[in-house]
N, C-alpha and C. Protein backbone atom coordinates (compact mmCIF):
# COMPACT_ATOMS: atom_id res chain seq x y z
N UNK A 1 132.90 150.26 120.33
CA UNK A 1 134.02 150.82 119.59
C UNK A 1 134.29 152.23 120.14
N UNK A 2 135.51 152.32 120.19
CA UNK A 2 135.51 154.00 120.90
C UNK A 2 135.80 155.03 119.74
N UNK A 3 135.30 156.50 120.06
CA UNK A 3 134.93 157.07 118.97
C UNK A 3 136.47 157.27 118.41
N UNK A 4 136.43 158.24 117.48
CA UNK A 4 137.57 158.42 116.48
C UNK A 4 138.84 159.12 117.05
N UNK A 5 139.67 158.70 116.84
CA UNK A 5 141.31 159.02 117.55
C UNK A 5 141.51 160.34 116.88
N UNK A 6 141.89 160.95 118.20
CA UNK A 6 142.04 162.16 118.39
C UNK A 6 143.67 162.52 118.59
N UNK A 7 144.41 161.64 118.74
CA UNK A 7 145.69 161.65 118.89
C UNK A 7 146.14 161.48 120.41
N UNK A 8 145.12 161.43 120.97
CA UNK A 8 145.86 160.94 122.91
C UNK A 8 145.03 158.99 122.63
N UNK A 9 146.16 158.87 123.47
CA UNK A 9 145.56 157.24 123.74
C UNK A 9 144.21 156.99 124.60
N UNK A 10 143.70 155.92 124.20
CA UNK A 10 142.24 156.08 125.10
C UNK A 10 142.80 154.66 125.99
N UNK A 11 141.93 155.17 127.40
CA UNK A 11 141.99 153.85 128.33
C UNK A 11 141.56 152.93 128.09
N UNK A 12 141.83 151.71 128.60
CA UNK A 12 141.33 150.25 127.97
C UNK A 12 140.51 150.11 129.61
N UNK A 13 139.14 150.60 129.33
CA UNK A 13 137.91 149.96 130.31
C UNK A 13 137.32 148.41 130.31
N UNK A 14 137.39 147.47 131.09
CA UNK A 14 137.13 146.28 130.61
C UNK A 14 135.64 146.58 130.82
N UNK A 15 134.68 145.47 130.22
CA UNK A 15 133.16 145.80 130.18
C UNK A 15 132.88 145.14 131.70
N UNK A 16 132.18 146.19 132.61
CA UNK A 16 131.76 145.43 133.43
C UNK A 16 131.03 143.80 133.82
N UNK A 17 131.67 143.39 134.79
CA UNK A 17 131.05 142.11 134.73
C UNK A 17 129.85 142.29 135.89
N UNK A 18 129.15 141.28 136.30
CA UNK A 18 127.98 141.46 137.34
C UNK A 18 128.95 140.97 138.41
N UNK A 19 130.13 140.36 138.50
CA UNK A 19 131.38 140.75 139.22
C UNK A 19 131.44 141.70 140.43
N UNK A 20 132.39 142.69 138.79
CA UNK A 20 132.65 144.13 139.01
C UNK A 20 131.55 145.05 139.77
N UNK A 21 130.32 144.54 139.29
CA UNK A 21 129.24 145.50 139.52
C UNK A 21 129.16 144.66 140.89
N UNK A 22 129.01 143.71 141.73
CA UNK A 22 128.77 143.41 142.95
C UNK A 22 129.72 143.98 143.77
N UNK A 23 131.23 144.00 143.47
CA UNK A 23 132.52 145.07 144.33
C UNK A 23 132.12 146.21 144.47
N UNK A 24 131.44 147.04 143.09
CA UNK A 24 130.99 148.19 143.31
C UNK A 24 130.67 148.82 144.74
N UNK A 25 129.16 147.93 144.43
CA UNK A 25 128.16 148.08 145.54
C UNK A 25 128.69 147.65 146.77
N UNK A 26 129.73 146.84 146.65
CA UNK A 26 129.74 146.25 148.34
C UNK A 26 131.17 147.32 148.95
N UNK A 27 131.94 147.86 148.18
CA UNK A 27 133.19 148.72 148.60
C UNK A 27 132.15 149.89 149.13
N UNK A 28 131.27 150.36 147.84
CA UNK A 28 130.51 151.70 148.42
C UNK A 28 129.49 151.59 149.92
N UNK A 29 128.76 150.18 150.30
CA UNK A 29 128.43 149.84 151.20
C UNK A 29 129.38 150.15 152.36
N UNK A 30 130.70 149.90 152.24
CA UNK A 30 131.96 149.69 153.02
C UNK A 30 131.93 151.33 153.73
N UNK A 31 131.94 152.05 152.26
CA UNK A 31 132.47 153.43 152.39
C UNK A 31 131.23 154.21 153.82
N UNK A 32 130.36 154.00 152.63
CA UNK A 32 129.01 154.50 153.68
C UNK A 32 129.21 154.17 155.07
N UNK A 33 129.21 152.95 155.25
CA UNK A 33 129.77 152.20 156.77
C UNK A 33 130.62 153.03 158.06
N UNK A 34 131.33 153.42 157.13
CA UNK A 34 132.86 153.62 157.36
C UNK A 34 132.29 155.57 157.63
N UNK A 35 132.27 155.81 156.73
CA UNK A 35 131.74 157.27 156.69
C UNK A 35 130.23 157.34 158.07
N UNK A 36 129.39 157.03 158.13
CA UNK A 36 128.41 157.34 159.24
C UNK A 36 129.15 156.45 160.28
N UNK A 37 130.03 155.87 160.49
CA UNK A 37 130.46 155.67 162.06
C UNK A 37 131.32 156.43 162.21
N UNK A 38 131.60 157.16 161.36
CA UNK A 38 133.18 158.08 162.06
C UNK A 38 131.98 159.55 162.40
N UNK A 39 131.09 159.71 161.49
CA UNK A 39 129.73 160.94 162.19
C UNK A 39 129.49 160.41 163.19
N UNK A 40 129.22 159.76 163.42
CA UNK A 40 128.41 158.88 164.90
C UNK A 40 129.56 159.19 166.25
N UNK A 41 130.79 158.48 165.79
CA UNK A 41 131.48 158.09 167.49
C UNK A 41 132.61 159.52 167.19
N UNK A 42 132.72 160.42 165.66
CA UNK A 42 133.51 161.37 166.12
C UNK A 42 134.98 160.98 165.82
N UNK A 43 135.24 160.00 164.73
CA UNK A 43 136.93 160.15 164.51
C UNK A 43 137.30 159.66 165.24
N UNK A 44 136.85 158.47 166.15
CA UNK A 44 137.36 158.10 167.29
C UNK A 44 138.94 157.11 166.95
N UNK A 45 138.88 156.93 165.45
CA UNK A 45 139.41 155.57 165.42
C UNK A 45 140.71 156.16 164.90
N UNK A 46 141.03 156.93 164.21
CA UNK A 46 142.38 157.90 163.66
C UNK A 46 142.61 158.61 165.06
N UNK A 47 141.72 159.48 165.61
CA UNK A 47 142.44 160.27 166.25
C UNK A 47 141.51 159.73 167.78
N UNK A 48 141.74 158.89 168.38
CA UNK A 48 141.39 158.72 169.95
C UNK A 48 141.38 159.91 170.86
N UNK A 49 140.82 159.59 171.71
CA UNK A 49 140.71 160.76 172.86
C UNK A 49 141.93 160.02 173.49
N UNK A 50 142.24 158.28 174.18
CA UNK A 50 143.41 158.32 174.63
C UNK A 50 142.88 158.79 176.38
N UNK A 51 142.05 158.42 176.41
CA UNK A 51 142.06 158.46 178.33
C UNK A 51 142.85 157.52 178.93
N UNK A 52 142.57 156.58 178.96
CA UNK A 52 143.13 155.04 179.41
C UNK A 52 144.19 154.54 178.68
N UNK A 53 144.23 154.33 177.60
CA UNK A 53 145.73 153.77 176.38
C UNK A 53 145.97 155.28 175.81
N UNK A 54 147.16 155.23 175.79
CA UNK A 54 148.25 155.98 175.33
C UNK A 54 148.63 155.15 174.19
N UNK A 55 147.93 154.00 173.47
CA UNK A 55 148.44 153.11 172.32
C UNK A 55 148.39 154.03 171.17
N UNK A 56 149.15 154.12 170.36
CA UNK A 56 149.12 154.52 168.68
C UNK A 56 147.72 154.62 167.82
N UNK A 57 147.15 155.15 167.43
CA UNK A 57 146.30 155.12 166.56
C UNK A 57 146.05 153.86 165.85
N UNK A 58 147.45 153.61 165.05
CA UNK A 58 147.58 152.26 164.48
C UNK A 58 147.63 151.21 165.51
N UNK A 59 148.10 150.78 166.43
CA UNK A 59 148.16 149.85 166.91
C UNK A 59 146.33 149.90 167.79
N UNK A 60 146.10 151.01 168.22
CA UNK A 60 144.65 150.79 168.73
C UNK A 60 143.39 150.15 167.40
N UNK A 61 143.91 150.69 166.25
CA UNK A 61 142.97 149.94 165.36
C UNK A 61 143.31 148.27 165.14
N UNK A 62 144.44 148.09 165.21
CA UNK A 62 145.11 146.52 165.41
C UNK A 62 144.63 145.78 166.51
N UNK A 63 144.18 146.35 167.27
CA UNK A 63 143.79 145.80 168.99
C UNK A 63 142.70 145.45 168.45
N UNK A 64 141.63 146.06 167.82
CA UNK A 64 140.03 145.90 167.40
C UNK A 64 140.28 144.77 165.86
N UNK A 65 141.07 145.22 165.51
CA UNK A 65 141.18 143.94 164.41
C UNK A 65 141.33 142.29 164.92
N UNK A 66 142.46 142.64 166.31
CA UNK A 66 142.51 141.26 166.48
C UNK A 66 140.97 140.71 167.21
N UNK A 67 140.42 142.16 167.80
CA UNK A 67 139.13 141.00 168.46
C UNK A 67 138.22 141.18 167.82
N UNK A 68 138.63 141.55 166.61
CA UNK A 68 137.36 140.81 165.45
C UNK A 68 137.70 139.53 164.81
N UNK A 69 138.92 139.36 164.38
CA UNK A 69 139.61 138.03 164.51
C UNK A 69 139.19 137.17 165.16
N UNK A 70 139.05 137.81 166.33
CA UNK A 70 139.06 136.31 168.02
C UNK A 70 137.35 136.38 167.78
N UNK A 71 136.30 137.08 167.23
CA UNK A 71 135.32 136.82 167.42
C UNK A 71 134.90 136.11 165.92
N UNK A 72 135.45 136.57 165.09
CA UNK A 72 134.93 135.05 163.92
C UNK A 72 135.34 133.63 163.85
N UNK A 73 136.85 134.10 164.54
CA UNK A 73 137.47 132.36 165.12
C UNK A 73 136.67 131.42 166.22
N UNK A 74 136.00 132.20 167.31
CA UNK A 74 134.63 131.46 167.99
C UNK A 74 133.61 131.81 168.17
N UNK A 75 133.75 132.44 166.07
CA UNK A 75 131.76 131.90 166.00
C UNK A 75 131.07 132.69 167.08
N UNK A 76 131.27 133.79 167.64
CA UNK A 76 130.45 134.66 168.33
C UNK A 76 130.24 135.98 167.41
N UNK A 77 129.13 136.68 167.88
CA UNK A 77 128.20 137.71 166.95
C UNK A 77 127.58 136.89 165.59
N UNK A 78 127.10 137.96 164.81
CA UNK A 78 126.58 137.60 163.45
C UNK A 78 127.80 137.74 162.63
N UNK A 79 128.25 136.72 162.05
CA UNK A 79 129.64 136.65 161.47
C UNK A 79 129.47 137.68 160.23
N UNK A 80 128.65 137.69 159.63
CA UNK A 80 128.87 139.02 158.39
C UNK A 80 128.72 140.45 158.63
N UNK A 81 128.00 140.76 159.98
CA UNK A 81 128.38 142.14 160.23
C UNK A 81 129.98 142.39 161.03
N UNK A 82 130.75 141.09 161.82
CA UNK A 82 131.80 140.95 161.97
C UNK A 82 133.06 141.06 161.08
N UNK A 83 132.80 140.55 159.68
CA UNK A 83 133.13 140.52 158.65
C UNK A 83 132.87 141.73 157.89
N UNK A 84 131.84 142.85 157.83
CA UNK A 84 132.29 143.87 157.69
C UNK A 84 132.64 144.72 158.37
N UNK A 85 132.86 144.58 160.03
CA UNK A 85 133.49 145.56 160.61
C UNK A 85 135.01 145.17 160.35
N UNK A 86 135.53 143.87 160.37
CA UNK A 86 136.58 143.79 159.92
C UNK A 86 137.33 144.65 158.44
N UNK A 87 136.55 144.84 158.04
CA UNK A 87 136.81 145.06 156.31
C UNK A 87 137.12 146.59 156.54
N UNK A 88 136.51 147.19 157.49
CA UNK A 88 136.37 149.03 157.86
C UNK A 88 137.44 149.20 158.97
N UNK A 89 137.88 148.25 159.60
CA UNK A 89 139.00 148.11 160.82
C UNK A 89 140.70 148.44 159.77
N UNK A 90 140.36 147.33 158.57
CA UNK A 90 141.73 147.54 157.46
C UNK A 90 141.97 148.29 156.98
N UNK A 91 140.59 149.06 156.71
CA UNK A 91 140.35 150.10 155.56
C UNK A 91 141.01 151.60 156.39
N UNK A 92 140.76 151.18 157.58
CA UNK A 92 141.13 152.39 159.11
C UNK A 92 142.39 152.37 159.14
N UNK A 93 142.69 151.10 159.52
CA UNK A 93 144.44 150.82 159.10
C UNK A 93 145.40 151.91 157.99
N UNK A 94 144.38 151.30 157.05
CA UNK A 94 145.10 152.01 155.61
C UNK A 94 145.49 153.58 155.81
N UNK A 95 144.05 153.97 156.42
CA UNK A 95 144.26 155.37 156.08
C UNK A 95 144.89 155.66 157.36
N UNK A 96 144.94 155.16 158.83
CA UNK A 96 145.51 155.49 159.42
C UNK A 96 147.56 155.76 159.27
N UNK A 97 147.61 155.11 158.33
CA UNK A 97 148.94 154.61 157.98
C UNK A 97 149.09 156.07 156.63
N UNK A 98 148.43 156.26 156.09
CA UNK A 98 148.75 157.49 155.63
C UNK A 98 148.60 158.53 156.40
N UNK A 99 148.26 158.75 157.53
CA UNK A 99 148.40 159.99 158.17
C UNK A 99 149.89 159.67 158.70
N UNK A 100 150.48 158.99 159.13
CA UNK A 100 151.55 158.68 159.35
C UNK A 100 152.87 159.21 158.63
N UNK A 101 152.54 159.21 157.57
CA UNK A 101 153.49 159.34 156.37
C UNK A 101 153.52 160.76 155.72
């Protein structure tokens, strides 16, 4: 029950499910992911150095999406670390697409 009305509306929190609580953990897994490879290779993936391709930021993260694509379509690597580099390739996307804007 939420405590006594104070006169502002209170948010409607649904009760976590063991669901919710598995997204948790696996987005924050994502984040972590996502966060120590950009320490590691240096931002490579927003902002390229660009020796060889002159491609877009966005479209260079699209290039690595599709050959993560082409590598779960024939079943080469360990498909769930493929599957989360895919998930950090979109997530790159995303934010690459707000620097854009």
């Amino acid at each position: 029950m939420w405590p006594p009305f104070n006169g502002e509306p209170k948010p409607y929190y649904p009760k976590r499910t063991s669901t919710a609580e598995r997204i948790t953990t696996k987005c924050n897994q994502i984040r972590d992911m996502l966060v120590e490879k950009n320490r590691q290779y240096g931002d490579s993936a927003t902002n390229p150095l660009r020796v060889f391709s002159k491609a877009s930021r966005i479209e260079a993260i699209k290039v690595r999406i599709d050959d993560k694509l082409s590598r779960l379509q024939r079943g080469k690597d360990d498909q769930e670390d493929t599957v989360l580099d895919l998930v950090g390739y979109l997530v790159l996307l995303l934010v690459a697409r707000d620097m854009e804007n």
